[in-house]
Structures are given as C-alpha cells and as structure tokens.
PDB file of N, CA and C in Angstrom:
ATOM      1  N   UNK A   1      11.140 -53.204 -37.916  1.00  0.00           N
ATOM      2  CA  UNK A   1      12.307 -52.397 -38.213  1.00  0.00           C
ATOM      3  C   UNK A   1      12.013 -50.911 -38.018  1.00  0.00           C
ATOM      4  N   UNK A   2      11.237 -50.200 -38.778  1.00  0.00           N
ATOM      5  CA  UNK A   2      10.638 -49.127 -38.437  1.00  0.00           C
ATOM      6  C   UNK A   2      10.030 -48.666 -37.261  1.00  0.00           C
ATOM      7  N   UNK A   3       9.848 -49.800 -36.088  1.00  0.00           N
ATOM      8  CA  UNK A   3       9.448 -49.281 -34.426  1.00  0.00           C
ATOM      9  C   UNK A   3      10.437 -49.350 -33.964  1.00  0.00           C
ATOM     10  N   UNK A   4      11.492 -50.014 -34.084  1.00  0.00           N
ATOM     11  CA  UNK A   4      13.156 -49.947 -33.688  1.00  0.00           C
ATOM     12  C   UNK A   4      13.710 -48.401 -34.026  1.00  0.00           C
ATOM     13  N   UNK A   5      13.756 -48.025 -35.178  1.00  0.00           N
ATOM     14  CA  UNK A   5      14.409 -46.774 -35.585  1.00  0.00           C
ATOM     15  C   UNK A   5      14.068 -45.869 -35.214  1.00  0.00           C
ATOM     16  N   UNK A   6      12.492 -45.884 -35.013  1.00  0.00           N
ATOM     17  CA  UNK A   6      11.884 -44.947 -34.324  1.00  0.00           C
ATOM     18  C   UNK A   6      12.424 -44.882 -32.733  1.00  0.00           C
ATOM     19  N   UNK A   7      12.554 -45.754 -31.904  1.00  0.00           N
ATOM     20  CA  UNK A   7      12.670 -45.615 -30.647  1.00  0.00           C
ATOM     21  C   UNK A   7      14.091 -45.624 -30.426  1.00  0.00           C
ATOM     22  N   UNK A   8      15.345 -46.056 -31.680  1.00  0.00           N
ATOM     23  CA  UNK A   8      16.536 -45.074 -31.325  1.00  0.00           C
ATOM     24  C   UNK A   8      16.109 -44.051 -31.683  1.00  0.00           C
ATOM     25  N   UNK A   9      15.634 -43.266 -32.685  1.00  0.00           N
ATOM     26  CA  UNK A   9      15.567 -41.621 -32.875  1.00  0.00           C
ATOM     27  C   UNK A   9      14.931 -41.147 -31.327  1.00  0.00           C
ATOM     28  N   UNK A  10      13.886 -41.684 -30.475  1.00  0.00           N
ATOM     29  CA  UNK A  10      13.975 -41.374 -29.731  1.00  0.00           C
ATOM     30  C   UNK A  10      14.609 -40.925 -28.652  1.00  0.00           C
ATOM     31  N   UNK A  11      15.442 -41.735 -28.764  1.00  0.00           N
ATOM     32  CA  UNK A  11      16.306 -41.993 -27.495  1.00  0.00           C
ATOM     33  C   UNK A  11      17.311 -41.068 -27.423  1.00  0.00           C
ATOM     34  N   UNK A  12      17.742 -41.017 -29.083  1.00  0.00           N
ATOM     35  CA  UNK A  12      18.690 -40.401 -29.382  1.00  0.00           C
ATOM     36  C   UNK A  12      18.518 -39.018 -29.385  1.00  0.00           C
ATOM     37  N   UNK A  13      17.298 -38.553 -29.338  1.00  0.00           N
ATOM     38  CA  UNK A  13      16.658 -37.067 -29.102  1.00  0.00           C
ATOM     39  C   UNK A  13      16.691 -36.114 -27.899  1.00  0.00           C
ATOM     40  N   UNK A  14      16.590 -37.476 -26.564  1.00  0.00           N
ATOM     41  CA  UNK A  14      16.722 -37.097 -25.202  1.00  0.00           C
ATOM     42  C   UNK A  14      15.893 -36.325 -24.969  1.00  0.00           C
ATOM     43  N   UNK A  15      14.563 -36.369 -25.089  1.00  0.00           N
ATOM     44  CA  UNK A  15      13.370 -35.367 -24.922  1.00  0.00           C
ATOM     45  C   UNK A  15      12.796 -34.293 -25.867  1.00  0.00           C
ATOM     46  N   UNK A  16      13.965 -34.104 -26.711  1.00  0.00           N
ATOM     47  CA  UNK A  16      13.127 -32.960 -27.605  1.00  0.00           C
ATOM     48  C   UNK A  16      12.547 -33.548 -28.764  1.00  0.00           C
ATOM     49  N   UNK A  17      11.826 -32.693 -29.760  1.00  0.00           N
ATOM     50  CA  UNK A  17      10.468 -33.494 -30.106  1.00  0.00           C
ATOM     51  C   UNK A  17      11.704 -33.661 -30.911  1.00  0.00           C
ATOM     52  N   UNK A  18      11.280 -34.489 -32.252  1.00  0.00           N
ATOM     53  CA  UNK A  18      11.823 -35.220 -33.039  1.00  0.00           C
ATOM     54  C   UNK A  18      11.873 -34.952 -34.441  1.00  0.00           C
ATOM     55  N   UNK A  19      11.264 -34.130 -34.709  1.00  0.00           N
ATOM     56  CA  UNK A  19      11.558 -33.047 -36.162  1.00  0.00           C
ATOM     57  C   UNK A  19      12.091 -31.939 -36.199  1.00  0.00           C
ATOM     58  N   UNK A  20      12.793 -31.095 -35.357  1.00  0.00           N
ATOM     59  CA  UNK A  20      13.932 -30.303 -34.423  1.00  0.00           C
ATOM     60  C   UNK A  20      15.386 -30.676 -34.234  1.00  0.00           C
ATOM     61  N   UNK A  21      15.301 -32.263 -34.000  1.00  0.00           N
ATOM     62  CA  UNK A  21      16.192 -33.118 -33.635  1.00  0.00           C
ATOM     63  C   UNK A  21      16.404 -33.760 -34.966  1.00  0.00           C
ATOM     64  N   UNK A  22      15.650 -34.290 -36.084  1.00  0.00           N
ATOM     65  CA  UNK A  22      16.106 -34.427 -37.110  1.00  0.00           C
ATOM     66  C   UNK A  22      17.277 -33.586 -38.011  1.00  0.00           C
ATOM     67  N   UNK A  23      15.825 -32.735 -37.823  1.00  0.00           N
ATOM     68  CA  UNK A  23      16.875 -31.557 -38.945  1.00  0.00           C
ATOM     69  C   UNK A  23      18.040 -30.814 -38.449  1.00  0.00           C
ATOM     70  N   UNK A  24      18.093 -30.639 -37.322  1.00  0.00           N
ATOM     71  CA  UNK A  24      18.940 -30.663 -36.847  1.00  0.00           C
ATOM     72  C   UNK A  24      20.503 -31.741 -37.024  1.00  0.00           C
ATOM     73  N   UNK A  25      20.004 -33.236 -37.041  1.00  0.00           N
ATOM     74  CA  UNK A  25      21.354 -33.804 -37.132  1.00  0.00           C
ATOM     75  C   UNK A  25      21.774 -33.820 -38.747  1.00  0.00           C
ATOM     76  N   UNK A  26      20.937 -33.684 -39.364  1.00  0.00           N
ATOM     77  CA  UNK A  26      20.759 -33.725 -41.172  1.00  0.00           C
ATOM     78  C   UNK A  26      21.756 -32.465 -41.234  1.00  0.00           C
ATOM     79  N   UNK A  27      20.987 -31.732 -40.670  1.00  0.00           N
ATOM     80  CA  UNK A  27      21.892 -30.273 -41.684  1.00  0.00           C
ATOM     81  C   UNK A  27      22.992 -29.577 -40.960  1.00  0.00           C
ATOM     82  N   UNK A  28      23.283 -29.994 -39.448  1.00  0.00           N
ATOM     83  CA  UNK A  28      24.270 -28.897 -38.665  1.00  0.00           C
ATOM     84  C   UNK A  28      24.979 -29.692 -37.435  1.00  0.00           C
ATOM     85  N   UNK A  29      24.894 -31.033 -37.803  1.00  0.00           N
ATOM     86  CA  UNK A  29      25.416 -31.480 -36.714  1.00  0.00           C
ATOM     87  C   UNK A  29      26.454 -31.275 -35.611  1.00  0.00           C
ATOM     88  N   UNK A  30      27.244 -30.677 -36.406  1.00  0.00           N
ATOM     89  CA  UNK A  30      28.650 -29.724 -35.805  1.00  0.00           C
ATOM     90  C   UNK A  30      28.415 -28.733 -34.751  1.00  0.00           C
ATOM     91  N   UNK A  31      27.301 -28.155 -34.468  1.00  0.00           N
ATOM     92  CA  UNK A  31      26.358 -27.422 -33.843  1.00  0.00           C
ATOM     93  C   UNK A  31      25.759 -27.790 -32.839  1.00  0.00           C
ATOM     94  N   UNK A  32      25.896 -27.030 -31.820  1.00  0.00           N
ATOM     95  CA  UNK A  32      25.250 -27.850 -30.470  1.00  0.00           C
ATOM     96  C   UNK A  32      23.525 -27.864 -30.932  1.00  0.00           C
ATOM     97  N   UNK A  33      23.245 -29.009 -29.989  1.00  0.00           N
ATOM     98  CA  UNK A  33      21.817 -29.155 -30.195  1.00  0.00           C
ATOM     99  C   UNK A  33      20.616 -27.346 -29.816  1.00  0.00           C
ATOM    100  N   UNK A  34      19.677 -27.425 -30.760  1.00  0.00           N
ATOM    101  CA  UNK A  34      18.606 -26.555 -29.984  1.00  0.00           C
ATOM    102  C   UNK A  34      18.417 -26.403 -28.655  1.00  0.00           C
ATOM    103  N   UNK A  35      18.319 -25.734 -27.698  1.00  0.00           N
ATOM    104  CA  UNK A  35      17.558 -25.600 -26.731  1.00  0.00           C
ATOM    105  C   UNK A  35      16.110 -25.674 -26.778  1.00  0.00           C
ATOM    106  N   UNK A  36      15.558 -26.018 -26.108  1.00  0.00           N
ATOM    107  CA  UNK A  36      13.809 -26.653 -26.059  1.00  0.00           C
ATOM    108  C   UNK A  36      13.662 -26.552 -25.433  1.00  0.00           C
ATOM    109  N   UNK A  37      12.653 -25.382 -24.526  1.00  0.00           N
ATOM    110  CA  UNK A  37      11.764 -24.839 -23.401  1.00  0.00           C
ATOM    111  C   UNK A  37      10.865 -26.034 -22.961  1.00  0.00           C
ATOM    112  N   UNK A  38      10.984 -27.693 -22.545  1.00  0.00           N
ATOM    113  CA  UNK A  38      10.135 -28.062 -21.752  1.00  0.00           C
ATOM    114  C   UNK A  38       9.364 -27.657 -20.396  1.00  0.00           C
ATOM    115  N   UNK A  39       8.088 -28.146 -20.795  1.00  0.00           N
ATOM    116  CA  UNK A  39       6.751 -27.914 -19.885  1.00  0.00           C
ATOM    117  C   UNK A  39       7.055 -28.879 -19.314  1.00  0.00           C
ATOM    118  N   UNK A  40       6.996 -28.667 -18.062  1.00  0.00           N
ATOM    119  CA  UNK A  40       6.882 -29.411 -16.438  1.00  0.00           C
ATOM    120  C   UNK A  40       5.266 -30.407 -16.665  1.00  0.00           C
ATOM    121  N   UNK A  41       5.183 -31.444 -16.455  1.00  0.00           N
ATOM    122  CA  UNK A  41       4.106 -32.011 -16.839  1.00  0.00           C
ATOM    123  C   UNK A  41       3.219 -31.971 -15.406  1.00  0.00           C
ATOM    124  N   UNK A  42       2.239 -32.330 -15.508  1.00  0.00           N
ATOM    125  CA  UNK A  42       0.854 -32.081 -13.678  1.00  0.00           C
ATOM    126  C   UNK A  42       1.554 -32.999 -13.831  1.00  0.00           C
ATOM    127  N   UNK A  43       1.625 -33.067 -12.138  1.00  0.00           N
ATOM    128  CA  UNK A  43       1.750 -34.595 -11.284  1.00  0.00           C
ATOM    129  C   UNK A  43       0.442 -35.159 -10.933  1.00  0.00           C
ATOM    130  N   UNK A  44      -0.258 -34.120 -10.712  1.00  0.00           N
ATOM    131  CA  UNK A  44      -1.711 -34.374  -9.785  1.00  0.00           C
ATOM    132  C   UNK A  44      -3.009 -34.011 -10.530  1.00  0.00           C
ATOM    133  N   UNK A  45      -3.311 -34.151 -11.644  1.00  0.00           N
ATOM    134  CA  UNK A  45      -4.545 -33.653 -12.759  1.00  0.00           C
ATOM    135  C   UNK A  45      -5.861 -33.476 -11.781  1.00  0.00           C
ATOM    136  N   UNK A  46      -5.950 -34.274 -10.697  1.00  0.00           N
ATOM    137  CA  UNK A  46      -7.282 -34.201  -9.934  1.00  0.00           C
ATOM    138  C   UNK A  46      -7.197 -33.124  -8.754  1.00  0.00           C
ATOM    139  N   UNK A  47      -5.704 -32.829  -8.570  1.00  0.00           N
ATOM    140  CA  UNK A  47      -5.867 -31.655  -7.836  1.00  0.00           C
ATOM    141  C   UNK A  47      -5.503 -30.359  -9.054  1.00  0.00           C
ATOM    142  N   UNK A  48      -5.438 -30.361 -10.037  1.00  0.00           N
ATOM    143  CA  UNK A  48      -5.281 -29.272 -10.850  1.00  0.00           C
ATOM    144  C   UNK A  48      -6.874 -28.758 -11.796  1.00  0.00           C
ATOM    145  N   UNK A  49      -7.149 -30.180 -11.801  1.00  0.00           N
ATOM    146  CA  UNK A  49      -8.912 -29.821 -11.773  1.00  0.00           C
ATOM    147  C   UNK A  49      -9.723 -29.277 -10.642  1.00  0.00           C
ATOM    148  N   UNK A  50      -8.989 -29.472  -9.608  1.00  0.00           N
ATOM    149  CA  UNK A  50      -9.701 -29.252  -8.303  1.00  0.00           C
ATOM    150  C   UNK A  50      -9.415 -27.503  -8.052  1.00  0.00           C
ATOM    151  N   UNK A  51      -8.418 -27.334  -8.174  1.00  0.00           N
ATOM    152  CA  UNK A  51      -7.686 -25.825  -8.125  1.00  0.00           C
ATOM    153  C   UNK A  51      -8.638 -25.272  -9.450  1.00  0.00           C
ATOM    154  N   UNK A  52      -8.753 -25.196  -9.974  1.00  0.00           N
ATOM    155  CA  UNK A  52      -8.771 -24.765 -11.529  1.00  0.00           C
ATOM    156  C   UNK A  52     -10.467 -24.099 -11.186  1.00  0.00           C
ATOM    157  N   UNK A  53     -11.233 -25.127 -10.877  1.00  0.00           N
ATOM    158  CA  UNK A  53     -12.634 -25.123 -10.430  1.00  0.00           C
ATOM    159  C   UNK A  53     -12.737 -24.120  -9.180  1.00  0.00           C
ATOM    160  N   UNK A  54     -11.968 -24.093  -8.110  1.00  0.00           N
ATOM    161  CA  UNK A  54     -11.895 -23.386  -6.798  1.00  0.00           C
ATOM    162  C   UNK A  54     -11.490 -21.978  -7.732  1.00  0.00           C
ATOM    163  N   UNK A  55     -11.045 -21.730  -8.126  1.00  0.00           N
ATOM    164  CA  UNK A  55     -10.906 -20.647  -8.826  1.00  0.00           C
ATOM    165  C   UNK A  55     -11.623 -20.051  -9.655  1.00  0.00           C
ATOM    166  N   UNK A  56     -12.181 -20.658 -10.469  1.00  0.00           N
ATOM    167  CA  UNK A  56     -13.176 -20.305 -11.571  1.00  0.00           C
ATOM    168  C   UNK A  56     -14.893 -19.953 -10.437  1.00  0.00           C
ATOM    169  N   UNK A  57     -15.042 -20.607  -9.643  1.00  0.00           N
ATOM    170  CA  UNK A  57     -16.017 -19.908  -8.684  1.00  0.00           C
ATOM    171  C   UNK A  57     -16.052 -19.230  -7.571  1.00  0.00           C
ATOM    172  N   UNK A  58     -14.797 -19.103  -7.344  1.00  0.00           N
ATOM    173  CA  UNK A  58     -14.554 -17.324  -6.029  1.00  0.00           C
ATOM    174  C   UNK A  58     -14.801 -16.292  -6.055  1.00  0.00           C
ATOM    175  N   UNK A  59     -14.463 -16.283  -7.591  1.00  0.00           N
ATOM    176  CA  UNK A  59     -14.671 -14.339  -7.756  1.00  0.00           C
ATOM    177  C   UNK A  59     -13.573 -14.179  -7.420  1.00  0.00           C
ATOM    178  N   UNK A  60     -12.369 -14.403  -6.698  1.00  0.00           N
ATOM    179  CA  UNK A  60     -11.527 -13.962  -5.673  1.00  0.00           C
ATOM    180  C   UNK A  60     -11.029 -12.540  -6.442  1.00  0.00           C
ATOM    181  N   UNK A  61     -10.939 -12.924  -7.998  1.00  0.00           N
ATOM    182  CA  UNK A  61     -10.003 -12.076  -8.530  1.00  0.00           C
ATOM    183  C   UNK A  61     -10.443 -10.472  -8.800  1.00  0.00           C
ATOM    184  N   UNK A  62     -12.125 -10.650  -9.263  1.00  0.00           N
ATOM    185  CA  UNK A  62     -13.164  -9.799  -8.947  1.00  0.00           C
ATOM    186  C   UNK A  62     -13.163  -8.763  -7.662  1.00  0.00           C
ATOM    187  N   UNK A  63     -13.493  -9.250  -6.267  1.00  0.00           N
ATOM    188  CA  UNK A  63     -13.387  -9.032  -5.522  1.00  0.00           C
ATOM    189  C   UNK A  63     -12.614  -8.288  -5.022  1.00  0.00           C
ATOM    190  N   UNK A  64     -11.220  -9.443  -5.081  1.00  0.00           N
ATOM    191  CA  UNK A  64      -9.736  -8.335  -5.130  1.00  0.00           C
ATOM    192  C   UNK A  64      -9.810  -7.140  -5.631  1.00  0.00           C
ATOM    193  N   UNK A  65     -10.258  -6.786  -6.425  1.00  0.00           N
ATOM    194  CA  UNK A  65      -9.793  -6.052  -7.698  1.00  0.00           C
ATOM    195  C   UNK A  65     -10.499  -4.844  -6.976  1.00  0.00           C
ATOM    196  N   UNK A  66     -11.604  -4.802  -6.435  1.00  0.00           N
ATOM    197  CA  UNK A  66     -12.674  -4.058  -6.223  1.00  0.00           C
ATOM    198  C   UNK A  66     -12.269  -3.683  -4.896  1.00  0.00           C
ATOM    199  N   UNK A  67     -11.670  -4.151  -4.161  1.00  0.00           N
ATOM    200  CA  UNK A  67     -11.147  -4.099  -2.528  1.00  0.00           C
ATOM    201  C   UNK A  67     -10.070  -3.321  -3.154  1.00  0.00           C
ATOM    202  N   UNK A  68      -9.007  -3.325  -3.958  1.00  0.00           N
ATOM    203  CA  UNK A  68      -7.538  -2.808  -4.018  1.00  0.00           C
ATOM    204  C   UNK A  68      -8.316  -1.378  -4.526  1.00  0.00           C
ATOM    205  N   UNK A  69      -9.005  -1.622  -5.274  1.00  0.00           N
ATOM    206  CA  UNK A  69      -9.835   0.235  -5.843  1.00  0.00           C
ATOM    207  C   UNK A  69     -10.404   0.738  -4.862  1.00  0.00           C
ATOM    208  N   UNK A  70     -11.154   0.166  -3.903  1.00  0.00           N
ATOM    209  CA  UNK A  70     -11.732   1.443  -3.156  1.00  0.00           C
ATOM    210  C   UNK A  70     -10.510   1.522  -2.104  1.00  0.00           C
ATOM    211  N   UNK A  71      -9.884   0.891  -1.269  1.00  0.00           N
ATOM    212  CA  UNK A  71      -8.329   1.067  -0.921  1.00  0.00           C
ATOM    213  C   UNK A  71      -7.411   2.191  -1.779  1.00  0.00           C
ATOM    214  N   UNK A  72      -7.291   2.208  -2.826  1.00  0.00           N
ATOM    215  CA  UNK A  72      -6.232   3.083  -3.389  1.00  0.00           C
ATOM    216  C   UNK A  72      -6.883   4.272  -3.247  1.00  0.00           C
ATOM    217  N   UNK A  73      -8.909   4.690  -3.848  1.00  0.00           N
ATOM    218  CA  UNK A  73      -9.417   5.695  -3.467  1.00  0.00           C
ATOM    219  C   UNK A  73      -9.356   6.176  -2.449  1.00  0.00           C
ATOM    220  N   UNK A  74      -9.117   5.357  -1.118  1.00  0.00           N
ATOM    221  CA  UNK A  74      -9.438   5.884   0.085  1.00  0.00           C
ATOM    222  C   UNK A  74     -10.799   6.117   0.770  1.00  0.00           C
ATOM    223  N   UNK A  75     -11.854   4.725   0.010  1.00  0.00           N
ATOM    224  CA  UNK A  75     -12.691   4.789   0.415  1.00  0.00           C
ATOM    225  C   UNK A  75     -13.172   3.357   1.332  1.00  0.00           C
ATOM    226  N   UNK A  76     -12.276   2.715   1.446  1.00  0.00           N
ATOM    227  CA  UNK A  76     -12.736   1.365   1.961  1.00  0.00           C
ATOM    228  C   UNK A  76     -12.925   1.156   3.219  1.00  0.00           C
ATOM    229  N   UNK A  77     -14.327   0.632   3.587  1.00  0.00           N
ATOM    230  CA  UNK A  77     -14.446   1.010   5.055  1.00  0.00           C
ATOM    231  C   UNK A  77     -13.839   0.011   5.765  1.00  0.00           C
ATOM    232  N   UNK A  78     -13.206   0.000   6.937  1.00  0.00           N
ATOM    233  CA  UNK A  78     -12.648  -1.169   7.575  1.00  0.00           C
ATOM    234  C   UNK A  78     -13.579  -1.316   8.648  1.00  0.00           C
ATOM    235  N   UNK A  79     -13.988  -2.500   8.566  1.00  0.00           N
ATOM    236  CA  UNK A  79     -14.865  -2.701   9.682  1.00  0.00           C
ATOM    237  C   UNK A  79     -14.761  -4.208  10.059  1.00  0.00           C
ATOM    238  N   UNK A  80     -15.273  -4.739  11.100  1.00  0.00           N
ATOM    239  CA  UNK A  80     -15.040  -6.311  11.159  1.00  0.00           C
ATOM    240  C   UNK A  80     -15.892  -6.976  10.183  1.00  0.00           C
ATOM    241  N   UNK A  81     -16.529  -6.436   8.902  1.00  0.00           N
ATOM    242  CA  UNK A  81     -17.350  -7.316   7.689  1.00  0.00           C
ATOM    243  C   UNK A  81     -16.372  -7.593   6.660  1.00  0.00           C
ATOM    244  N   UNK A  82     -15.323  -6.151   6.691  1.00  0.00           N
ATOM    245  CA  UNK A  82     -14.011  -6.045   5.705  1.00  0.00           C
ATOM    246  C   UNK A  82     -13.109  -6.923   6.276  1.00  0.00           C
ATOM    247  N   UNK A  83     -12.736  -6.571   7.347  1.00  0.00           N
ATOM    248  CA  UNK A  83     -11.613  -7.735   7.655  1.00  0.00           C
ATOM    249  C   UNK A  83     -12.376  -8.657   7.553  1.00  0.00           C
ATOM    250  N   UNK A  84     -13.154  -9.685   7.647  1.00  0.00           N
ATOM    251  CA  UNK A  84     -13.612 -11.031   7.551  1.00  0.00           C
ATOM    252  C   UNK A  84     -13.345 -11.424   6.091  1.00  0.00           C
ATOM    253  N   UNK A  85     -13.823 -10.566   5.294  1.00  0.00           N
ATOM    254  CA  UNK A  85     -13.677 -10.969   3.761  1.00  0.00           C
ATOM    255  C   UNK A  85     -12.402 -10.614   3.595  1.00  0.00           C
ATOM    256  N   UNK A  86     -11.332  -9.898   4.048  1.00  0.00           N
ATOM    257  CA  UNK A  86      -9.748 -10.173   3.540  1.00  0.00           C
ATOM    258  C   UNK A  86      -9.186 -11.281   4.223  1.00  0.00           C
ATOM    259  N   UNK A  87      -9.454 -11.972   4.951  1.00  0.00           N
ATOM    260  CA  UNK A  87      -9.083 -13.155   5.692  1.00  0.00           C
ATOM    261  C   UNK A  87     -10.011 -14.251   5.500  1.00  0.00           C
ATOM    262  N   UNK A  88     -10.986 -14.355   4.782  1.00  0.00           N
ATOM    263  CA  UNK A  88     -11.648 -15.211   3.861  1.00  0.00           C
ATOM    264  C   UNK A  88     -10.762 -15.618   2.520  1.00  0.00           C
ATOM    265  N   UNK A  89     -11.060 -14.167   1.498  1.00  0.00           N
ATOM    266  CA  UNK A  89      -9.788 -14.657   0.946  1.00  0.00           C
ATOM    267  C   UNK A  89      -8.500 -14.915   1.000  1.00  0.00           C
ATOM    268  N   UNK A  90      -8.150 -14.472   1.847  1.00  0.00           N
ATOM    269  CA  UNK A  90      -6.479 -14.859   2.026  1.00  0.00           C
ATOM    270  C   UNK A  90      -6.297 -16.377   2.255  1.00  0.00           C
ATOM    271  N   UNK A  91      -7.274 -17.297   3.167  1.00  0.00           N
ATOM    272  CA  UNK A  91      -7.004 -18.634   3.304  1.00  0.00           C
ATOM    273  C   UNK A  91      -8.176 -19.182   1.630  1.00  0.00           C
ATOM    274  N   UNK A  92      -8.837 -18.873   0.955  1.00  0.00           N
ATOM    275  CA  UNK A  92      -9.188 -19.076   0.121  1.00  0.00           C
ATOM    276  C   UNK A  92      -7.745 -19.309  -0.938  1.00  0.00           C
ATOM    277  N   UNK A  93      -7.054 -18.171  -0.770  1.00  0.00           N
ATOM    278  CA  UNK A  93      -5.774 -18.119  -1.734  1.00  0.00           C
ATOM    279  C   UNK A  93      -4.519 -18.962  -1.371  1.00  0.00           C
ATOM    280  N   UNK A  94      -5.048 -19.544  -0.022  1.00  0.00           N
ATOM    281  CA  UNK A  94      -3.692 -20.230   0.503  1.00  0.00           C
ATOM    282  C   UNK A  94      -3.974 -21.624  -0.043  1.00  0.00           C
ATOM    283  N   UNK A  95      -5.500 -22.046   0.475  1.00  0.00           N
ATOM    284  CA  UNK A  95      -6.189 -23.201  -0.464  1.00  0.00           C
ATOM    285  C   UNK A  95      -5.353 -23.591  -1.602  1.00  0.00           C
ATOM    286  N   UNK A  96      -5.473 -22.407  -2.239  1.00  0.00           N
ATOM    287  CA  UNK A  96      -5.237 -22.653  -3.847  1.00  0.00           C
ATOM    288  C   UNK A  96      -3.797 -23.014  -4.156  1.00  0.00           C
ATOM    289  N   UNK A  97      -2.878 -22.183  -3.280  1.00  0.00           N
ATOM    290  CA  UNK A  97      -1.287 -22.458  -3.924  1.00  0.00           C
ATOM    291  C   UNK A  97      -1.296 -24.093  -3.067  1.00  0.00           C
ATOM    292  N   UNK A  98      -1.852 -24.455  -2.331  1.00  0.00           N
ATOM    293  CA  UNK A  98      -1.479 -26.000  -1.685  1.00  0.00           C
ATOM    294  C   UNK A  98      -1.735 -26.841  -2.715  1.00  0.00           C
ATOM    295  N   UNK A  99      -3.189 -26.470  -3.138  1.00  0.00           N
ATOM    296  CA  UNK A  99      -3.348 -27.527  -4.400  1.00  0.00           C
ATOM    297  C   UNK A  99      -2.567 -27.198  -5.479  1.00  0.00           C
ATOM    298  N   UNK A 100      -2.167 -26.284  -5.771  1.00  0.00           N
ATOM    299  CA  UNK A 100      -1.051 -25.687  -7.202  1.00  0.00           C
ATOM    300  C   UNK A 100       0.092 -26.367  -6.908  1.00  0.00           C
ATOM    301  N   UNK A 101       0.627 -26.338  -6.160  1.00  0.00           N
ATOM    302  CA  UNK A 101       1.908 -27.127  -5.424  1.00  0.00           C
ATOM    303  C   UNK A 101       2.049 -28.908  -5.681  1.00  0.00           C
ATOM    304  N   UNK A 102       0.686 -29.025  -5.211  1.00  0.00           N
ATOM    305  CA  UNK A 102       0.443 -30.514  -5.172  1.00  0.00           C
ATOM    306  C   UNK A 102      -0.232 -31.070  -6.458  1.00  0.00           C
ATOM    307  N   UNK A 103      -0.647 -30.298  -7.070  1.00  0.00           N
ATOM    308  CA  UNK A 103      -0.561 -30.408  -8.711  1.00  0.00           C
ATOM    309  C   UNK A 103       0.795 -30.880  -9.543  1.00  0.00           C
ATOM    310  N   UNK A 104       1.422 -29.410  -9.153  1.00  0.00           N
ATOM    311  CA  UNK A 104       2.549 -29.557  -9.905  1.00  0.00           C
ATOM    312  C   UNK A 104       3.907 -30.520  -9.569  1.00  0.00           C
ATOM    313  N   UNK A 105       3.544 -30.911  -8.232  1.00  0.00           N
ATOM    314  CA  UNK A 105       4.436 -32.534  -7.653  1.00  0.00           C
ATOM    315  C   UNK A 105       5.529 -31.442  -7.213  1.00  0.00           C
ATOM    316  N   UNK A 106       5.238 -30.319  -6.492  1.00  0.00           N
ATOM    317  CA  UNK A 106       6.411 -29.681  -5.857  1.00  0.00           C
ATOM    318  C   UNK A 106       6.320 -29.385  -4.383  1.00  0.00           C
ATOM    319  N   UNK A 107       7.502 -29.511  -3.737  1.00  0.00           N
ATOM    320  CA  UNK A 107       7.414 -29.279  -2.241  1.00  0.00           C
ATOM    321  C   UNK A 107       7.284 -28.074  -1.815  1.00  0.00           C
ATOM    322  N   UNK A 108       5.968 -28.039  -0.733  1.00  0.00           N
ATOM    323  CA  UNK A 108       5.729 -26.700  -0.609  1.00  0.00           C
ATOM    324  C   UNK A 108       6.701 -26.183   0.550  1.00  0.00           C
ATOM    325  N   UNK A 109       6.765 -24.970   0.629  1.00  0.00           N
ATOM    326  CA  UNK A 109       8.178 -24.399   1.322  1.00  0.00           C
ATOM    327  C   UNK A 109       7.678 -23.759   2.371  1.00  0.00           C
ATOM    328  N   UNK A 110       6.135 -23.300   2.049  1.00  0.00           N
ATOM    329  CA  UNK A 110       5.709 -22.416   3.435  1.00  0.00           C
ATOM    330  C   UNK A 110       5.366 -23.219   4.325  1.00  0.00           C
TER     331      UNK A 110
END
C-alpha cells in the first residue's frame, strides 16, 4: 500500500521532488505549482569523464591566460612557435566542446 501511494505521489508530482510538491498541495493548492529549475542529466558519463580529465591536464586555461596578458601588454611575440601553440589549443578546445556536446546528448551545430 505504501509503494502504491508513493508512486501516485510520484506521478502526481511530474518531476519535481516531492516535499515541494507536498506542501505545496497541503497548504495552497489553489496556486499554481512551484517552478523547479531541473538539471539536464549526462547522457554520456564516459565522455564527461573523458572531457573533465582532457581538461584538468592542458593547462589550456593557464596558458590562455598568459597568452591574452602578454597580448594585451603588447608583448607577445608572434612567431611560427606562437602560432603553433594558438592552433594547438584551439583544436584542443574544439576536442573538448565535441565531447561536452556528446556528454550532454546534444546535437552539435558546428
């Protein structure tokens, strides 16, 4: 009886958690329901581990950071060692949104 009631309160919740949705029908029913900011769940956990890791050992963000400063100083030398490493990372960063994409079970557009 009690796994029955439970799984109408479920049902009857339509996704939002269920102590929100209680008190809710208890005290204000007259009242449209809460709004509830759901999280998009991974589609792909092995490519979001995979991204997650590609990231955590690039530096990319480091790097960046250090390329955009001597750039804004006006000290960054351009040479074919610089361009190699901005076009290193740039497909390093493209890497990453493919697997972010394919993580998150969304069609990529580029």
């Amino acid at each position: 009886m009690a796994l029955e009631l439970y799984e109408r309160l479920v049902d009857m919740a339509a996704g939002l958690p269920l102590g929100p949705f209680i008190l809710h029908r208890a005290l204000s029913s007259d009242l449209p329901l809460p709004r509830v900011r759901r999280r998009k769940p991974i589609a792909d956990h092995a490519a979001y581990a995979k991204l997650l890791g590609k990231l955590g050992d690039s530096g990319l963000a480091s790097n960046l950071n250090q390329l955009a400063r001597q750039a804004n100083l006006g000290t960054l030398p351009v040479m074919p060692e610089t361009e190699a490493a901005l076009q290193y990372a740039c497909s390093q960063i493209s890497d990453m949104r493919r697997l972010l994409v394919q993580a998150l079970g969304l069609e990529d557009e580029a």
